[in-house]
PDB file of N, CA and C in Angstrom:
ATOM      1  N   UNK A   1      -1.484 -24.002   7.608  1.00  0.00           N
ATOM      2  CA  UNK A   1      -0.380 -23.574   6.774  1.00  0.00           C
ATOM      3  C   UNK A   1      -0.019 -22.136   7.050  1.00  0.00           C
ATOM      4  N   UNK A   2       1.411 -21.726   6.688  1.00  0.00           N
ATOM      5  CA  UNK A   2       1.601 -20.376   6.537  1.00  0.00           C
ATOM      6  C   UNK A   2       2.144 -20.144   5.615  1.00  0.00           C
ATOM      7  N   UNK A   3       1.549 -18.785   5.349  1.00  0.00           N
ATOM      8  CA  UNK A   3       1.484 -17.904   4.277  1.00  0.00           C
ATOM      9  C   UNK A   3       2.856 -16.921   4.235  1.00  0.00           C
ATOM     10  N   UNK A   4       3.601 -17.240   3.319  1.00  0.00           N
ATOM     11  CA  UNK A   4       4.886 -16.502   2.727  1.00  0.00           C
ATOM     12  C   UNK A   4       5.090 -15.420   2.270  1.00  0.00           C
ATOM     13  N   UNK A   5       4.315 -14.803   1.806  1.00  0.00           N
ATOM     14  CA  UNK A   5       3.901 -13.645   1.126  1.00  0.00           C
ATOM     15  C   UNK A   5       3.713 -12.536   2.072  1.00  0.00           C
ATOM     16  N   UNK A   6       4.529 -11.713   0.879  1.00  0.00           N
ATOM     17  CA  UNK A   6       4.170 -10.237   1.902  1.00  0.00           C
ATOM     18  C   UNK A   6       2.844  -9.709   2.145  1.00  0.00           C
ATOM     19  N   UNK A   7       2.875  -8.557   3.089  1.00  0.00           N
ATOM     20  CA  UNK A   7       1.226  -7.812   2.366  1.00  0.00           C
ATOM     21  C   UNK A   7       2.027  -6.296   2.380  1.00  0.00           C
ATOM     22  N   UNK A   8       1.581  -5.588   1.808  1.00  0.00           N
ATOM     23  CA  UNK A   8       2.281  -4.185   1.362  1.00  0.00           C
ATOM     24  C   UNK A   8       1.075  -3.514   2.120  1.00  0.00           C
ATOM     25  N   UNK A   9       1.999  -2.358   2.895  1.00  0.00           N
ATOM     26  CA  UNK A   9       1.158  -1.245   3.754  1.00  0.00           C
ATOM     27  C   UNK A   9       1.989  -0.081   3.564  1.00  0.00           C
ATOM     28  N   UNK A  10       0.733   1.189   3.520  1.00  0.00           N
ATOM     29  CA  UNK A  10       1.327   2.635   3.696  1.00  0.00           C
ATOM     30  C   UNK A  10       0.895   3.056   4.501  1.00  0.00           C
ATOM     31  N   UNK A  11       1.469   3.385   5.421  1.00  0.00           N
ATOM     32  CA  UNK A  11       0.854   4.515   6.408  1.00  0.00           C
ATOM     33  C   UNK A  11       1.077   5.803   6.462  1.00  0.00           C
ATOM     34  N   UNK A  12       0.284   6.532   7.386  1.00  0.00           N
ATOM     35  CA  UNK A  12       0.567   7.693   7.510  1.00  0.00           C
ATOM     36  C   UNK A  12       1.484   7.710   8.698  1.00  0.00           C
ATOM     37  N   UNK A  13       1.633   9.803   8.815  1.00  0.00           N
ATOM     38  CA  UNK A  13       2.495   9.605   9.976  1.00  0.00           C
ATOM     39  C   UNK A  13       2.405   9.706  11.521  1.00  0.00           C
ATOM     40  N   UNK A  14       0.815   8.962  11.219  1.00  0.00           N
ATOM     41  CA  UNK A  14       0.359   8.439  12.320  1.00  0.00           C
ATOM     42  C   UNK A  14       0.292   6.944  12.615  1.00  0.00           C
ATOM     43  N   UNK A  15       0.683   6.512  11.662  1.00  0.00           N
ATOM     44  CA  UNK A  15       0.670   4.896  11.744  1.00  0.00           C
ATOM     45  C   UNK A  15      -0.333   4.306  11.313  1.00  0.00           C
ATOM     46  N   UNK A  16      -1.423   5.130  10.890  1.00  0.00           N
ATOM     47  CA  UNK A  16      -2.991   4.402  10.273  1.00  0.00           C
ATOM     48  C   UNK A  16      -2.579   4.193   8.523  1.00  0.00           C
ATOM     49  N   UNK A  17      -3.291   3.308   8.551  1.00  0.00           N
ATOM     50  CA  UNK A  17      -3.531   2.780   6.835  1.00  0.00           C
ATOM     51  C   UNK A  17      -3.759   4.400   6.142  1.00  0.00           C
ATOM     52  N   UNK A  18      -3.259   4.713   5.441  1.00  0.00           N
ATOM     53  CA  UNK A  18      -3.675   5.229   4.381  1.00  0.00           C
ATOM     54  C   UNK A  18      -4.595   4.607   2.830  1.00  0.00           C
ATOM     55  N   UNK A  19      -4.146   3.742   2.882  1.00  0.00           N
ATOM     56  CA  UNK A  19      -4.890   2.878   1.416  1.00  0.00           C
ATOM     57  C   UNK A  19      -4.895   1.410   1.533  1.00  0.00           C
ATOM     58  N   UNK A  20      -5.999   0.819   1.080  1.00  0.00           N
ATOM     59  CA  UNK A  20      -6.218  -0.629   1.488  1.00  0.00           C
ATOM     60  C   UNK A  20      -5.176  -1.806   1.953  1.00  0.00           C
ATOM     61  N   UNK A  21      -4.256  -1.992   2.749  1.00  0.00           N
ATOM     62  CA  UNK A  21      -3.572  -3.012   2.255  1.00  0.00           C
ATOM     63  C   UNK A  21      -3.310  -3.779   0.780  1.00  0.00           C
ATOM     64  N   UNK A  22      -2.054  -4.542   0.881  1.00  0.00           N
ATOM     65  CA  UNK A  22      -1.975  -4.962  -0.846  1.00  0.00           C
ATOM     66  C   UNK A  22      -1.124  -6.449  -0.048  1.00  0.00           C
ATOM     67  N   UNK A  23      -1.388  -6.927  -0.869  1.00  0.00           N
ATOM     68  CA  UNK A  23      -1.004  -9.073  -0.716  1.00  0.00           C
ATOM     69  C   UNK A  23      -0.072  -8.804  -1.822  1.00  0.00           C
ATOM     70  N   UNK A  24       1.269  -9.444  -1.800  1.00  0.00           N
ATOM     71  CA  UNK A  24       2.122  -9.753  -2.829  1.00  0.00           C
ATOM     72  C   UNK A  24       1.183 -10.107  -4.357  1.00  0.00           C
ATOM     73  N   UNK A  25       1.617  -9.380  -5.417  1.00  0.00           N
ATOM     74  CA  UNK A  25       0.812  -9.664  -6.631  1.00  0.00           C
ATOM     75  C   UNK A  25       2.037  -9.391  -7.746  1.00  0.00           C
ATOM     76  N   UNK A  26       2.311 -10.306  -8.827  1.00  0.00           N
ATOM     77  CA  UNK A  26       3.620 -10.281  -9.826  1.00  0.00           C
ATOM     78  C   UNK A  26       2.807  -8.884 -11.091  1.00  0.00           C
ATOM     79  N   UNK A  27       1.673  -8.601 -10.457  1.00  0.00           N
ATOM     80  CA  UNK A  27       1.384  -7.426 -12.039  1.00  0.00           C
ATOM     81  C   UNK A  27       1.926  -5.893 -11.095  1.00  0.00           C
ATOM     82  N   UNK A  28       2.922  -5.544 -12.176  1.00  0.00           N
ATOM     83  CA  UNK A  28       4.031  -4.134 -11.954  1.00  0.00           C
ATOM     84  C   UNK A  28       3.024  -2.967 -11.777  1.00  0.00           C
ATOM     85  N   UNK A  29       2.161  -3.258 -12.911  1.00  0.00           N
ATOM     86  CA  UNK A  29       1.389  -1.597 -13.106  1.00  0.00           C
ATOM     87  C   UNK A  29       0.254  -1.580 -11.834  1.00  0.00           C
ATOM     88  N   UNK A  30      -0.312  -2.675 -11.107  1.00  0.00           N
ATOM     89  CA  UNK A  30      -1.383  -2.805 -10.062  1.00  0.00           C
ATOM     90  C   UNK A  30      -0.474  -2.223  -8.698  1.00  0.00           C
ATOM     91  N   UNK A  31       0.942  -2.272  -8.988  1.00  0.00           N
ATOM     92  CA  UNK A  31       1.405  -2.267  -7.467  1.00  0.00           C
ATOM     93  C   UNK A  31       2.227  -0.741  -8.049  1.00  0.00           C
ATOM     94  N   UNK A  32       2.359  -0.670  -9.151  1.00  0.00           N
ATOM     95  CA  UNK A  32       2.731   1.041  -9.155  1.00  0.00           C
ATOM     96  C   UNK A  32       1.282   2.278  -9.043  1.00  0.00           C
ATOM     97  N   UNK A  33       0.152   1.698  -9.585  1.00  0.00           N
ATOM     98  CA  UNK A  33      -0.998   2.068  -8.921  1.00  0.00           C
ATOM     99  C   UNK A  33      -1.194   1.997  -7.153  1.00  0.00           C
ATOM    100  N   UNK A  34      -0.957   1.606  -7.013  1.00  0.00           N
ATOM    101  CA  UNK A  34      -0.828   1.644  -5.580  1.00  0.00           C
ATOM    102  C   UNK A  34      -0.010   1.801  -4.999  1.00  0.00           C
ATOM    103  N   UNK A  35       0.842   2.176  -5.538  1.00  0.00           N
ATOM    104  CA  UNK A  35       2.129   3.419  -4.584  1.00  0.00           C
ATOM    105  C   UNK A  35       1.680   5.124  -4.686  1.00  0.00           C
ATOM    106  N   UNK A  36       1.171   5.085  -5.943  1.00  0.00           N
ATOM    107  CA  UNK A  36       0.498   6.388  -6.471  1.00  0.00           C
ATOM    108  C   UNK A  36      -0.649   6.804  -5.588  1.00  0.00           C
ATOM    109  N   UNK A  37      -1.706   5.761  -5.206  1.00  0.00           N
ATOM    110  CA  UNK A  37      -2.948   6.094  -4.412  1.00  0.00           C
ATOM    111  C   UNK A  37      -2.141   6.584  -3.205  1.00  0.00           C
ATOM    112  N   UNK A  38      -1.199   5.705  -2.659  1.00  0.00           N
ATOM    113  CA  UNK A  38      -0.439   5.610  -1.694  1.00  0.00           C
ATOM    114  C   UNK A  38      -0.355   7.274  -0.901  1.00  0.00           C
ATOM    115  N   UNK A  39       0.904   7.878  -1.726  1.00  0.00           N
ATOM    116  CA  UNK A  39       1.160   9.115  -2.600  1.00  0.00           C
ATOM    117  C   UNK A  39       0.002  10.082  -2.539  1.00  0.00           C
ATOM    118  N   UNK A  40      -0.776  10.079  -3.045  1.00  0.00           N
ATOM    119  CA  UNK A  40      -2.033  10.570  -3.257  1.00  0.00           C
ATOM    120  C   UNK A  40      -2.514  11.307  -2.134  1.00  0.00           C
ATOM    121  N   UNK A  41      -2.761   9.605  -1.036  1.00  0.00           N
ATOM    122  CA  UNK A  41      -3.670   9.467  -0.093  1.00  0.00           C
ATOM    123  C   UNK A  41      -2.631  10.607   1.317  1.00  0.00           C
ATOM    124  N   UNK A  42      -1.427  10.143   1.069  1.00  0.00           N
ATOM    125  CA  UNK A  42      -0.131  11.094   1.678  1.00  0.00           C
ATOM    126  C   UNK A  42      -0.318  12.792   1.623  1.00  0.00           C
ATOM    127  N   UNK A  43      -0.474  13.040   0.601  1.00  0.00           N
ATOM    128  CA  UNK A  43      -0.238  14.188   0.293  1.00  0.00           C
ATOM    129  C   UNK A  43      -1.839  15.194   0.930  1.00  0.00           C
ATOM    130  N   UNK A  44      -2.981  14.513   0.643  1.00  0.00           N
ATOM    131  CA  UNK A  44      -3.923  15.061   1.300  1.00  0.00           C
ATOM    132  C   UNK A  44      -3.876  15.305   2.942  1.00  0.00           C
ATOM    133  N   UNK A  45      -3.113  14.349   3.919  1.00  0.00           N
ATOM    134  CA  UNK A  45      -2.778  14.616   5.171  1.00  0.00           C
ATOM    135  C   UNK A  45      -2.051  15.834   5.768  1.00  0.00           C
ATOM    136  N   UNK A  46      -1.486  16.398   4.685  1.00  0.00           N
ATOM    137  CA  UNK A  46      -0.655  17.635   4.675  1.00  0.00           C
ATOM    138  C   UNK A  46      -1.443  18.789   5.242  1.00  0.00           C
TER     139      UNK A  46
END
């Protein structure tokens, strides 16, 4: 089978993961948490 679903990635601006990958998930506050780590994880590369 294949799988429909997104997976959500941030990278840096090197192209590496910054924060774990994320699989499509319908809870708002888990995936605004993880724009924030996202963010976070961004801002320390500086």
């Amino acid at each position: 089978g294949v799988n429909g679903q997104p997976n959500y990635l941030i990278l840096g601006r090197d192209g590496q993961e910054l924060v774990p990958k994320r699989a499509y998930n319908l809870d708002v506050e888990a995936y605004i948490d993880f724009l924030k780590s996202g963010v976070e994880a961004y801002n320390k590369t500086k």
